[in-house]
PDB file of N, CA and C in Angstrom:
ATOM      1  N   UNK A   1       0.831  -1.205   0.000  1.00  0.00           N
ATOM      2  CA  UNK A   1       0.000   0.000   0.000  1.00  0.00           C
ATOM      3  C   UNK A   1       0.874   1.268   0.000  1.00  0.00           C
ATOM      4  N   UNK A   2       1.863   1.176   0.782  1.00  0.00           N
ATOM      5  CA  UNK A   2       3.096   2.712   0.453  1.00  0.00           C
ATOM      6  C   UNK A   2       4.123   2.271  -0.489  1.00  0.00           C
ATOM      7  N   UNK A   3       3.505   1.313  -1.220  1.00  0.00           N
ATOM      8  CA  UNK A   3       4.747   1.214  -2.502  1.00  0.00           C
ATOM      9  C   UNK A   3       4.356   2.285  -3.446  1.00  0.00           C
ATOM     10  N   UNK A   4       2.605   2.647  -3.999  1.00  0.00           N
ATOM     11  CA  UNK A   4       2.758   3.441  -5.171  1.00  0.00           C
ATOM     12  C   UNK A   4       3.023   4.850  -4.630  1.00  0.00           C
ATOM     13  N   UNK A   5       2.814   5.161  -3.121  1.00  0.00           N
ATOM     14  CA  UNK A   5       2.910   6.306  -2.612  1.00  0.00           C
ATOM     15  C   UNK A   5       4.438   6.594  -3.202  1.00  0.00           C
ATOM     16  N   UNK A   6       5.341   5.695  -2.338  1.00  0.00           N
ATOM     17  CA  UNK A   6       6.545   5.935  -2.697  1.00  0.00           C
ATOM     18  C   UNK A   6       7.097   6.303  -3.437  1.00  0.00           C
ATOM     19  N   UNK A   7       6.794   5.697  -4.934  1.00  0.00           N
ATOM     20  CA  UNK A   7       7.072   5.957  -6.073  1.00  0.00           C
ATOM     21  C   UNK A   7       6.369   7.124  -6.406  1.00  0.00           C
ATOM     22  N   UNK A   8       5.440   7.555  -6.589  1.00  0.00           N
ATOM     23  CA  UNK A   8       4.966   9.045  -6.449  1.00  0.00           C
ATOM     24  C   UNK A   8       5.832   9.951  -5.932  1.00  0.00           C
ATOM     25  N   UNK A   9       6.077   9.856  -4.571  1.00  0.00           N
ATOM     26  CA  UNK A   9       7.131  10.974  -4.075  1.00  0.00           C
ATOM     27  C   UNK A   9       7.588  11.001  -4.365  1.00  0.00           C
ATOM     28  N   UNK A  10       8.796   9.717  -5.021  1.00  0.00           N
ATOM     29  CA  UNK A  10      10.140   9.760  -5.674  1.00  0.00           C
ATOM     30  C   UNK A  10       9.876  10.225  -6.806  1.00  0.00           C
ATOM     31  N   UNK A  11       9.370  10.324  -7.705  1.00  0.00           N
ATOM     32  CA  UNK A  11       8.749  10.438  -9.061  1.00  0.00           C
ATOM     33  C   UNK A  11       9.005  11.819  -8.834  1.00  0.00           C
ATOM     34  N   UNK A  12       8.241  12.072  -7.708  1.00  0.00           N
ATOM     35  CA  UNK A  12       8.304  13.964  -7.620  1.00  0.00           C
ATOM     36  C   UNK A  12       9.284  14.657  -7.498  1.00  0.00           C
ATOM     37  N   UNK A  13       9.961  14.075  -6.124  1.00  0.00           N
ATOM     38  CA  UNK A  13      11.494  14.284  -5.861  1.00  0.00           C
ATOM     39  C   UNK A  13      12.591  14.350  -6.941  1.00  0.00           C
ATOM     40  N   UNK A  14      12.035  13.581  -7.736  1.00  0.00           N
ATOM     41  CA  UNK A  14      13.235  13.464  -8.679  1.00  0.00           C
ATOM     42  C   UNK A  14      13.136  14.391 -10.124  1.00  0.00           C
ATOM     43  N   UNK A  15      12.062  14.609 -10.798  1.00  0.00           N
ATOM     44  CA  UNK A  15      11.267  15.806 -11.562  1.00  0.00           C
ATOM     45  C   UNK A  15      12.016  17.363 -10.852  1.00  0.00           C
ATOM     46  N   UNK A  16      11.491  17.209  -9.231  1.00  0.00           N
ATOM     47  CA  UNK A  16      11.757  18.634  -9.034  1.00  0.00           C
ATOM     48  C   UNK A  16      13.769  18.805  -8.935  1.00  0.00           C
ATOM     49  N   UNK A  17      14.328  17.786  -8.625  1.00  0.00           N
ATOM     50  CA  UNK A  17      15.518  17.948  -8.559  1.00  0.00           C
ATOM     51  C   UNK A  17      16.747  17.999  -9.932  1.00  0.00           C
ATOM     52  N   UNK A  18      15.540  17.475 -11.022  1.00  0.00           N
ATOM     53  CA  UNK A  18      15.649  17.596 -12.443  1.00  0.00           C
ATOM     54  C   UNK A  18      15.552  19.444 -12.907  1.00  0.00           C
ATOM     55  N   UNK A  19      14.443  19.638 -12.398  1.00  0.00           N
ATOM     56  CA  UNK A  19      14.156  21.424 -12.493  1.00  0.00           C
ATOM     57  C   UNK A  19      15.304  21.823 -12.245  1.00  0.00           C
ATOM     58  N   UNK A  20      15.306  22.142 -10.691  1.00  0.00           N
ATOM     59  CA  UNK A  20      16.635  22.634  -9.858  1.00  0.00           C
ATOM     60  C   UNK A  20      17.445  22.630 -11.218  1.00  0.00           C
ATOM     61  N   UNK A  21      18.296  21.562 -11.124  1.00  0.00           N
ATOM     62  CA  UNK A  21      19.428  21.013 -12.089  1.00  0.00           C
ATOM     63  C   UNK A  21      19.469  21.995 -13.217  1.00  0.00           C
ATOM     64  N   UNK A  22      18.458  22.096 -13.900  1.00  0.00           N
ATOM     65  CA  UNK A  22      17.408  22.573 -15.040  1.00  0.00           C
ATOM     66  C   UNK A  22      17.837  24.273 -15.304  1.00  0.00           C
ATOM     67  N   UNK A  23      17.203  24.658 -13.523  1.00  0.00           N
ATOM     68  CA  UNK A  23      17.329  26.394 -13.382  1.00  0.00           C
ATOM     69  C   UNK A  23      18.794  26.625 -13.003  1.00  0.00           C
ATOM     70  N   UNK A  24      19.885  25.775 -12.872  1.00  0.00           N
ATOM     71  CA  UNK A  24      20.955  25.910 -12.098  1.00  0.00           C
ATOM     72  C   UNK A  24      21.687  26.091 -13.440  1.00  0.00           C
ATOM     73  N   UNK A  25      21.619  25.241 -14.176  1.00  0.00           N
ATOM     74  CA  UNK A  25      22.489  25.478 -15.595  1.00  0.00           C
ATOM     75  C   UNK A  25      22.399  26.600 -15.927  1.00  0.00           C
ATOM     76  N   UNK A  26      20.794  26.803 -16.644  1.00  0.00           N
ATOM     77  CA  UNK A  26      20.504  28.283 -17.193  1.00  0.00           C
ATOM     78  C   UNK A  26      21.169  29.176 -16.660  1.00  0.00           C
ATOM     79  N   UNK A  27      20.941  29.322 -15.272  1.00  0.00           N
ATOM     80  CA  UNK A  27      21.298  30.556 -14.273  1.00  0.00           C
ATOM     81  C   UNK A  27      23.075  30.651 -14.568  1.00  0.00           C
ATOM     82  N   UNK A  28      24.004  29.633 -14.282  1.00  0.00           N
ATOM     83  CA  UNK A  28      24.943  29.545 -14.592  1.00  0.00           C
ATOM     84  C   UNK A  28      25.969  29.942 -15.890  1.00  0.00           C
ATOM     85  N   UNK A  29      24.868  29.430 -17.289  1.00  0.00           N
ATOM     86  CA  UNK A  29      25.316  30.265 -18.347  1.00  0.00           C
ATOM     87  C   UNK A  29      24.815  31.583 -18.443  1.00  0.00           C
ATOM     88  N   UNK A  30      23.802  31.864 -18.139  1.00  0.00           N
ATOM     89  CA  UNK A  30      23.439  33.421 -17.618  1.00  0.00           C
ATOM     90  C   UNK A  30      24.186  33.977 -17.277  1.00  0.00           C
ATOM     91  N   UNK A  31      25.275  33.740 -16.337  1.00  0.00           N
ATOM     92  CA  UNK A  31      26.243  34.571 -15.409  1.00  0.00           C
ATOM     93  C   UNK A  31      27.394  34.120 -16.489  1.00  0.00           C
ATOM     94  N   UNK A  32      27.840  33.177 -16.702  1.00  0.00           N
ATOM     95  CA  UNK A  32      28.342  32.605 -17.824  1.00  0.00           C
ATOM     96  C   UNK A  32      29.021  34.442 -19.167  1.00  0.00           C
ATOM     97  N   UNK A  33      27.559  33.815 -19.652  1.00  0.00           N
ATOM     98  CA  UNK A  33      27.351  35.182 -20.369  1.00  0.00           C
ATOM     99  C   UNK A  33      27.866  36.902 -20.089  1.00  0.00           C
ATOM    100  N   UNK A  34      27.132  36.621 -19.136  1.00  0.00           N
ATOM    101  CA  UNK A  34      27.246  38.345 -18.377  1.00  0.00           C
ATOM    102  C   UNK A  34      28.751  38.470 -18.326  1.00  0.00           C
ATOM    103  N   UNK A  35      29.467  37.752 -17.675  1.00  0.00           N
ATOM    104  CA  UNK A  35      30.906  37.816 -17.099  1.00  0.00           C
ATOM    105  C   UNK A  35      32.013  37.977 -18.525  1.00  0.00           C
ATOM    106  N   UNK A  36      31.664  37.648 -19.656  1.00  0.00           N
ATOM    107  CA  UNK A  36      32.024  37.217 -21.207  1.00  0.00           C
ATOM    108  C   UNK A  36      31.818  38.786 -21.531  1.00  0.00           C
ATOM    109  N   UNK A  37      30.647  39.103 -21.755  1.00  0.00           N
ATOM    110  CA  UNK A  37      30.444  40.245 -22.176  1.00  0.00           C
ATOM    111  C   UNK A  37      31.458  41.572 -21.497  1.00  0.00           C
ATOM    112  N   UNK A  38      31.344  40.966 -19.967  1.00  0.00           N
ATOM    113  CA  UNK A  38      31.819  42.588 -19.504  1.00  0.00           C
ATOM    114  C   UNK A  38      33.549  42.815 -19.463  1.00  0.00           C
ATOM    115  N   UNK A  39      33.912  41.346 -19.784  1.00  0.00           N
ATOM    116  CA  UNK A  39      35.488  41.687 -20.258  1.00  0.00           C
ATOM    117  C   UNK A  39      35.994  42.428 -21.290  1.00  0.00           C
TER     118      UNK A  39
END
């Protein structure tokens, strides 16, 4: 009975830590960028 729960959370957990990952790159070549330009 907390097996499909489980997998749900993890399912979620792992999606949102995919995002993160996701907004961390972007953000990174963002600054990436910025730092390129202002040399």
């Amino acid at each position: 009975m907390t097996t499909p729960l489980y997998t749900a959370t993890f399912r979620k957990e792992r999606s949102l830590k995919f995002m993160q990952e996701l907004i961390m790159s972007k953000y990174l070549k963002e600054l990436l960028f910025f730092l390129l330009r202002n040399y």
